[in-house]
N, C-alpha and C. Protein backbone atom coordinates (compact mmCIF):
# COMPACT_ATOMS: atom_id res chain seq x y z
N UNK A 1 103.31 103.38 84.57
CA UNK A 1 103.20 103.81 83.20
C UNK A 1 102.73 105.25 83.16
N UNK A 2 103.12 106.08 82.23
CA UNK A 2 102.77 107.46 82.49
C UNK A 2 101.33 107.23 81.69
N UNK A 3 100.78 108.71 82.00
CA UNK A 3 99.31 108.76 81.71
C UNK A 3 98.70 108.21 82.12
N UNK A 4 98.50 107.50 83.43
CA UNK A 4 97.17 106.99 84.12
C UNK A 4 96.69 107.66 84.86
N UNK A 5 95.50 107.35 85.27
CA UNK A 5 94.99 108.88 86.43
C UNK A 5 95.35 108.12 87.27
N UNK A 6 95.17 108.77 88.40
CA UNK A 6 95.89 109.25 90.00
C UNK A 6 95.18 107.72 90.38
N UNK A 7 95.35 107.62 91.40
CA UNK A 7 95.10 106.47 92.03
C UNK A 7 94.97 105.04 91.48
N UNK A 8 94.19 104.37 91.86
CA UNK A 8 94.64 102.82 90.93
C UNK A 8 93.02 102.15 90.63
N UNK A 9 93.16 101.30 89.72
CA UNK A 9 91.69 100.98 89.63
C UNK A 9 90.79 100.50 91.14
N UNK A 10 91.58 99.91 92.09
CA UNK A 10 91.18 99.32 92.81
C UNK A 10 90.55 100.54 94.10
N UNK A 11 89.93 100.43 95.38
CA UNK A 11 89.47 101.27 95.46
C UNK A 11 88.91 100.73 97.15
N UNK A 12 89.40 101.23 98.00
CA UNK A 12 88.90 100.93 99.67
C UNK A 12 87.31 100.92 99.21
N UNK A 13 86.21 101.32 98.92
CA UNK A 13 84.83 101.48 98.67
C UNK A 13 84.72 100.37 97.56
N UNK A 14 85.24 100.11 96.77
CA UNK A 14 84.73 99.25 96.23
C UNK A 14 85.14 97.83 96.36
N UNK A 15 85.86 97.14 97.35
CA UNK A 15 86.79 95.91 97.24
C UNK A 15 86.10 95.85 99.12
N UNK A 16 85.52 96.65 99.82
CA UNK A 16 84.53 96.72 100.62
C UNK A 16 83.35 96.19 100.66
N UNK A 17 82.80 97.00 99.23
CA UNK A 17 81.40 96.64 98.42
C UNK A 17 81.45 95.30 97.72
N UNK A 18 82.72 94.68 97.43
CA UNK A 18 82.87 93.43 96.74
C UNK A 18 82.50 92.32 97.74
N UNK A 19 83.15 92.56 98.53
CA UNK A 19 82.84 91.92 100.20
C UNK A 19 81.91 92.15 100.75
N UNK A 20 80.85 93.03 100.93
CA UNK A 20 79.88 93.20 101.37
C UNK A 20 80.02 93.19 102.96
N UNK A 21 81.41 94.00 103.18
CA UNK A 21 81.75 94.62 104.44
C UNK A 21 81.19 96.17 105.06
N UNK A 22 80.49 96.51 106.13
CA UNK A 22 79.79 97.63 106.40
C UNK A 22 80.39 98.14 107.27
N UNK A 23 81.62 97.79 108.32
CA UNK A 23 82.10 98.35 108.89
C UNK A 23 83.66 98.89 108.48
N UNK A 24 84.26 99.40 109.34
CA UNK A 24 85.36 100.64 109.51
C UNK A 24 86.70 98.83 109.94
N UNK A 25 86.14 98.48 110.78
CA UNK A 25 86.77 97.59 111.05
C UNK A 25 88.65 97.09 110.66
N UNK A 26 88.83 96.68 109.38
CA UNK A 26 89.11 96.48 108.66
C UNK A 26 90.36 97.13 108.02
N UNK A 27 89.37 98.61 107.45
CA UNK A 27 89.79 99.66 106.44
C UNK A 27 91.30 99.28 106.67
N UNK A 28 91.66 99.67 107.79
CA UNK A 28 94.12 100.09 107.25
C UNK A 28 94.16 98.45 106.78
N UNK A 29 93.77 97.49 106.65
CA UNK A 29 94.58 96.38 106.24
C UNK A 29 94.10 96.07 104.96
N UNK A 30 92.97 96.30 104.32
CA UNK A 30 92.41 96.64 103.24
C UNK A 30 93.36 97.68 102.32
N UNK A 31 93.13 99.08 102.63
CA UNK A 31 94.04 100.16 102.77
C UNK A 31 95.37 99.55 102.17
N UNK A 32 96.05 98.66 102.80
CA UNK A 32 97.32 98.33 102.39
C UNK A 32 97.50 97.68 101.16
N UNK A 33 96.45 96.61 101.15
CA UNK A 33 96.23 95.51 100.32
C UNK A 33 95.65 96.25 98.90
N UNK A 34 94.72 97.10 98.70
CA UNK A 34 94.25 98.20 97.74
C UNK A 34 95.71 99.07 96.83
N UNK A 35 96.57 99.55 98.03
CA UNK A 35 97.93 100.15 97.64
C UNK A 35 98.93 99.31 96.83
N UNK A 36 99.01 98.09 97.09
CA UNK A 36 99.31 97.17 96.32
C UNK A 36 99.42 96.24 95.88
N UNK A 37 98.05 95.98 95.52
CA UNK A 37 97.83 95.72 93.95
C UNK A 37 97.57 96.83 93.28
N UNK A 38 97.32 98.18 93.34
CA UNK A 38 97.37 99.23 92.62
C UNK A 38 98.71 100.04 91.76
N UNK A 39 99.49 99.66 92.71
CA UNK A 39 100.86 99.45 92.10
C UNK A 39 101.49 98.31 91.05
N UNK A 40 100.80 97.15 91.45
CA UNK A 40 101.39 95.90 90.58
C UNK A 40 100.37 96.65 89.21
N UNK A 41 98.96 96.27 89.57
CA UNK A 41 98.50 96.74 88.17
C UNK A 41 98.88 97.82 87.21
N UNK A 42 99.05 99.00 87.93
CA UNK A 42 99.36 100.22 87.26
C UNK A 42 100.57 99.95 86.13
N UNK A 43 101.39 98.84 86.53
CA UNK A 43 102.64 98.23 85.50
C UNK A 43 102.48 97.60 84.95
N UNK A 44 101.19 97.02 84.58
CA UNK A 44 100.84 95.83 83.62
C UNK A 44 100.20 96.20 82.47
N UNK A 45 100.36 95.68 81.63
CA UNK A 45 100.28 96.29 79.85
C UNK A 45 98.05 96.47 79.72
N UNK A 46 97.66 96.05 80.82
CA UNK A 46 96.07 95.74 80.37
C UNK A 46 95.69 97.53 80.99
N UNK A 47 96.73 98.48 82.25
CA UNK A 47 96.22 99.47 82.85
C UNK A 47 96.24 100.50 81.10
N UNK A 48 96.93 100.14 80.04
CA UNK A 48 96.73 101.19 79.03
C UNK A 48 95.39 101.34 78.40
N UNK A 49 94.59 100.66 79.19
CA UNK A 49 92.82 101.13 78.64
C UNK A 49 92.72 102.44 79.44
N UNK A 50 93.38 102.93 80.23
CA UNK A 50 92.84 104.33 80.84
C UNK A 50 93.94 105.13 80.62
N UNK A 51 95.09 105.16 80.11
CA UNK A 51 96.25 105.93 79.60
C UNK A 51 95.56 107.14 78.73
N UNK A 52 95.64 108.36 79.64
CA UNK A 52 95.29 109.30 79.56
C UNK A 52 94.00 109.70 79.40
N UNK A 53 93.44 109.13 80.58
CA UNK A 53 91.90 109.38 80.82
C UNK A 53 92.00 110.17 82.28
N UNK A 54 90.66 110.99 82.30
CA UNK A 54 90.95 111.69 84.27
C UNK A 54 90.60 110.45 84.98
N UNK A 55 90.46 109.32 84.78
CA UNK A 55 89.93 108.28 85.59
C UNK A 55 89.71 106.79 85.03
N UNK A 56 89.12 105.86 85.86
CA UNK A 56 89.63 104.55 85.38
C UNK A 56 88.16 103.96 84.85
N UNK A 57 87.23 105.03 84.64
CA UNK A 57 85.98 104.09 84.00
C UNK A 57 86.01 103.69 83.01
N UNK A 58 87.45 104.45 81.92
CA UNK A 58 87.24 103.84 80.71
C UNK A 58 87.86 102.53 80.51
N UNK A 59 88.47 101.85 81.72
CA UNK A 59 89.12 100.59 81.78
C UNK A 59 88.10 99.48 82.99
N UNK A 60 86.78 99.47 83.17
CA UNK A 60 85.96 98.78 84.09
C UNK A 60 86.84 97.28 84.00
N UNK A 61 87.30 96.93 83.21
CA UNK A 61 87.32 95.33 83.40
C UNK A 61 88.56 95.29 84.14
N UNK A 62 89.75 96.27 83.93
CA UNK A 62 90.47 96.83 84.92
C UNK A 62 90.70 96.58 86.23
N UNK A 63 89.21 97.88 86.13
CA UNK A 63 88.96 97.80 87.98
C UNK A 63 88.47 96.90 88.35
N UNK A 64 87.42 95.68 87.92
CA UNK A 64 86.88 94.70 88.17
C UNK A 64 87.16 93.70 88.97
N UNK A 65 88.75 93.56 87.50
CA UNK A 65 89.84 92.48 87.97
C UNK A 65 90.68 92.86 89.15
N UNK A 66 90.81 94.37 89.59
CA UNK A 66 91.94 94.28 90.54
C UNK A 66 91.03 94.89 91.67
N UNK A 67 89.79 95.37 91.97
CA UNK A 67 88.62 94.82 92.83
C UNK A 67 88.89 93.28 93.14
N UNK A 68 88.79 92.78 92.48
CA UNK A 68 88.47 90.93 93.02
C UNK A 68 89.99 90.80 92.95
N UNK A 69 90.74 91.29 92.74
CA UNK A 69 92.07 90.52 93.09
C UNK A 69 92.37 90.92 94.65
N UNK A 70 91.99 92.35 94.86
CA UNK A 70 92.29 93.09 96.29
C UNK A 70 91.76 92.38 97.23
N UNK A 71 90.54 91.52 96.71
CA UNK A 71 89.27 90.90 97.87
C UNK A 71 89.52 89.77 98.11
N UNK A 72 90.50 89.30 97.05
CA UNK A 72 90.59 87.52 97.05
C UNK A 72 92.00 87.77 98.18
N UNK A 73 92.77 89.07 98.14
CA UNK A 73 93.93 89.29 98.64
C UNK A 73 93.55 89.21 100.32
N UNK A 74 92.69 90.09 100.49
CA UNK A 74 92.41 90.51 102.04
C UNK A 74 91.78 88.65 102.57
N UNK A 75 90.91 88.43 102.13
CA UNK A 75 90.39 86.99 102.08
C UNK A 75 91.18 86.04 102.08
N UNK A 76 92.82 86.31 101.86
CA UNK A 76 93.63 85.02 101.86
C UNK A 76 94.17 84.87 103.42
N UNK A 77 93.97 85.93 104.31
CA UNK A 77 93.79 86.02 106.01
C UNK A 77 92.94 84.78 106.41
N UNK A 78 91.78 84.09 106.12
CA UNK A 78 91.12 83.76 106.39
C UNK A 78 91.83 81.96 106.35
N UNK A 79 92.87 81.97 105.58
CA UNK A 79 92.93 80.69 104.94
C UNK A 79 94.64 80.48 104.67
N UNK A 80 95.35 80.83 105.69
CA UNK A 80 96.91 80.79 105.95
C UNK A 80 97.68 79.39 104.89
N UNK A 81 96.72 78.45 105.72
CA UNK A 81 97.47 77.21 105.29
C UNK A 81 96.80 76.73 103.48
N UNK A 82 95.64 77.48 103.15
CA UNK A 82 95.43 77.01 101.55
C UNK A 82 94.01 76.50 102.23
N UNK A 83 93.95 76.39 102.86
CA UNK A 83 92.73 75.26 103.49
C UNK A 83 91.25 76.69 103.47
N UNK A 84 90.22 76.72 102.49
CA UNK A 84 89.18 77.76 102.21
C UNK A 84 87.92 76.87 103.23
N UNK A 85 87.80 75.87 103.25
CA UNK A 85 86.67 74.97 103.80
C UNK A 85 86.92 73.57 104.32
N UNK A 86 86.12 73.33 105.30
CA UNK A 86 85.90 72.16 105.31
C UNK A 86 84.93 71.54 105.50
N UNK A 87 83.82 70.62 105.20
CA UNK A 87 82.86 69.88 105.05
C UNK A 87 82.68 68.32 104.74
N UNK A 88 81.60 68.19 104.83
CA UNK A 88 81.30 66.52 104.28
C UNK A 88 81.68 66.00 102.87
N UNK A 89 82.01 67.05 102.10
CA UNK A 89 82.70 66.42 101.06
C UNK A 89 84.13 66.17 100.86
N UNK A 90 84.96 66.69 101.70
CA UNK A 90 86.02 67.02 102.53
C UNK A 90 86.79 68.35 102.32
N UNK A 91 87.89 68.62 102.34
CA UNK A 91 88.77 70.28 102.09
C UNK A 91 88.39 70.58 100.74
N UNK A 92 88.09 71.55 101.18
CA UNK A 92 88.28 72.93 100.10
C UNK A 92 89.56 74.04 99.95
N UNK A 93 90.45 73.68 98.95
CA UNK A 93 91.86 74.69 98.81
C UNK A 93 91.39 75.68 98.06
N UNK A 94 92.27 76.71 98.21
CA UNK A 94 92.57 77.86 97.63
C UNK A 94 92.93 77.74 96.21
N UNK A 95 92.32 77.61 95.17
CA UNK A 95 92.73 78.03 94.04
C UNK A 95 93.92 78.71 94.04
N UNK A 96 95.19 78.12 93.09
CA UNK A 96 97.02 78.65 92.62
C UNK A 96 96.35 80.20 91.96
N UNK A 97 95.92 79.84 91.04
CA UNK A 97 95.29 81.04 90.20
C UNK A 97 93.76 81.34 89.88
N UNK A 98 93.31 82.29 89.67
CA UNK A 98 91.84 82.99 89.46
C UNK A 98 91.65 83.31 88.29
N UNK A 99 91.03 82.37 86.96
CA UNK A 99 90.97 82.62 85.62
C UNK A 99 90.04 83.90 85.82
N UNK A 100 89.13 84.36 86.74
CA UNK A 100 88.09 85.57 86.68
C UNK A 100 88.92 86.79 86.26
N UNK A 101 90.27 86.70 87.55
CA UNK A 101 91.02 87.71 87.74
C UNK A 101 92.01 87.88 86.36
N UNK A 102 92.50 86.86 86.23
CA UNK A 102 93.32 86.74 84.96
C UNK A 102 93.32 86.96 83.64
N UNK A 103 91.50 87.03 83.53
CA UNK A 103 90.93 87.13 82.15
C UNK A 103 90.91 88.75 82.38
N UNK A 104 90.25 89.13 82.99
CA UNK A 104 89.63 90.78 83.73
C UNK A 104 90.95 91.59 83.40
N UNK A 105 92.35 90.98 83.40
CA UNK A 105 93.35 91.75 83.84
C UNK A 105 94.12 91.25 82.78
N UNK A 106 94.22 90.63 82.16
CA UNK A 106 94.65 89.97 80.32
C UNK A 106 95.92 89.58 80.75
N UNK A 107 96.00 88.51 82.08
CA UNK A 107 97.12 87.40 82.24
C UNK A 107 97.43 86.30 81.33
N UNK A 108 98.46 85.74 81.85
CA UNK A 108 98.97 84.45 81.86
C UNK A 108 98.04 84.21 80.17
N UNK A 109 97.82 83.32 79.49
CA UNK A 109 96.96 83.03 78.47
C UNK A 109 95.90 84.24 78.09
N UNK A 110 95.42 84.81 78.90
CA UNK A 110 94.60 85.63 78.10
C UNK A 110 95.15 87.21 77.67
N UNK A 111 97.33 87.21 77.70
CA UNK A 111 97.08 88.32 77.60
C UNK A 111 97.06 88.40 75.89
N UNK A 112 97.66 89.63 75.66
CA UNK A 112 97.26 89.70 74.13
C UNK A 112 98.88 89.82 73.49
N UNK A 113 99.08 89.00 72.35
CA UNK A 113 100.54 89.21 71.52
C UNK A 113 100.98 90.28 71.87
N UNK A 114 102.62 90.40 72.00
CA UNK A 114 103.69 91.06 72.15
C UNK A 114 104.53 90.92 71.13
N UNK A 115 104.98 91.87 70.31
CA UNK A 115 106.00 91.47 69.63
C UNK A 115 107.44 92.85 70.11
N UNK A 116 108.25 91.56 69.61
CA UNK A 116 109.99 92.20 70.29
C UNK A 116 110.32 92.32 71.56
């Protein structure tokens, strides 16, 4: 969409900081994962909270949502088959969808009327 500032809400430092990752480790596969969803978002009708701003603070719920979408992204490495846990209560799956992310980013049900 034109008029957004440069880069994307999402952010190697902050989807790091979401994770509470301290090393270098990581960074290029992060790196990738940051690049796009920064692209998917940048095309979605919720990035016009920062349409023509120098930057994306005036859209935080924005960056929030595509912070935790980037983290839930890198984090889906961990869990190939859907399978997040297992314990005495038995498997833990992967949530289909993330109402956190969805609300943050004005998906599926929470986005807002369209008309035409």
């Amino acid at each position: 969409m034109a008029g957004l500032p440069d880069g994307g809400p999402a952010t190697l430092a902050g989807v790091k900081g979401h994770l509470s990752i301290p090393d270098t480790r990581d960074d290029t596969r992060i790196t990738a994962i940051v690049a796009g969803v920064n692209r998917m978002v940048r095309s979605w009708p919720c990035s016009l909270a920062a349409a023509d701003q120098d930057n994306w603070t005036a859209a935080p719920d924005v960056v929030e949502g595509a912070t935790m979408l980037a983290a839930r992204l890198f984090r889906r490495k961990e869990s190939p088959a859907g399978v997040e846990s297992m314990g005495p209560a038995g498997v833990a799956y992967v949530v289909r969808n993330d109402p956190d992310v969805a609300l943050l980013l004005q998906l599926g049900p929470y986005a807002g009327p369209e008309v035409g």
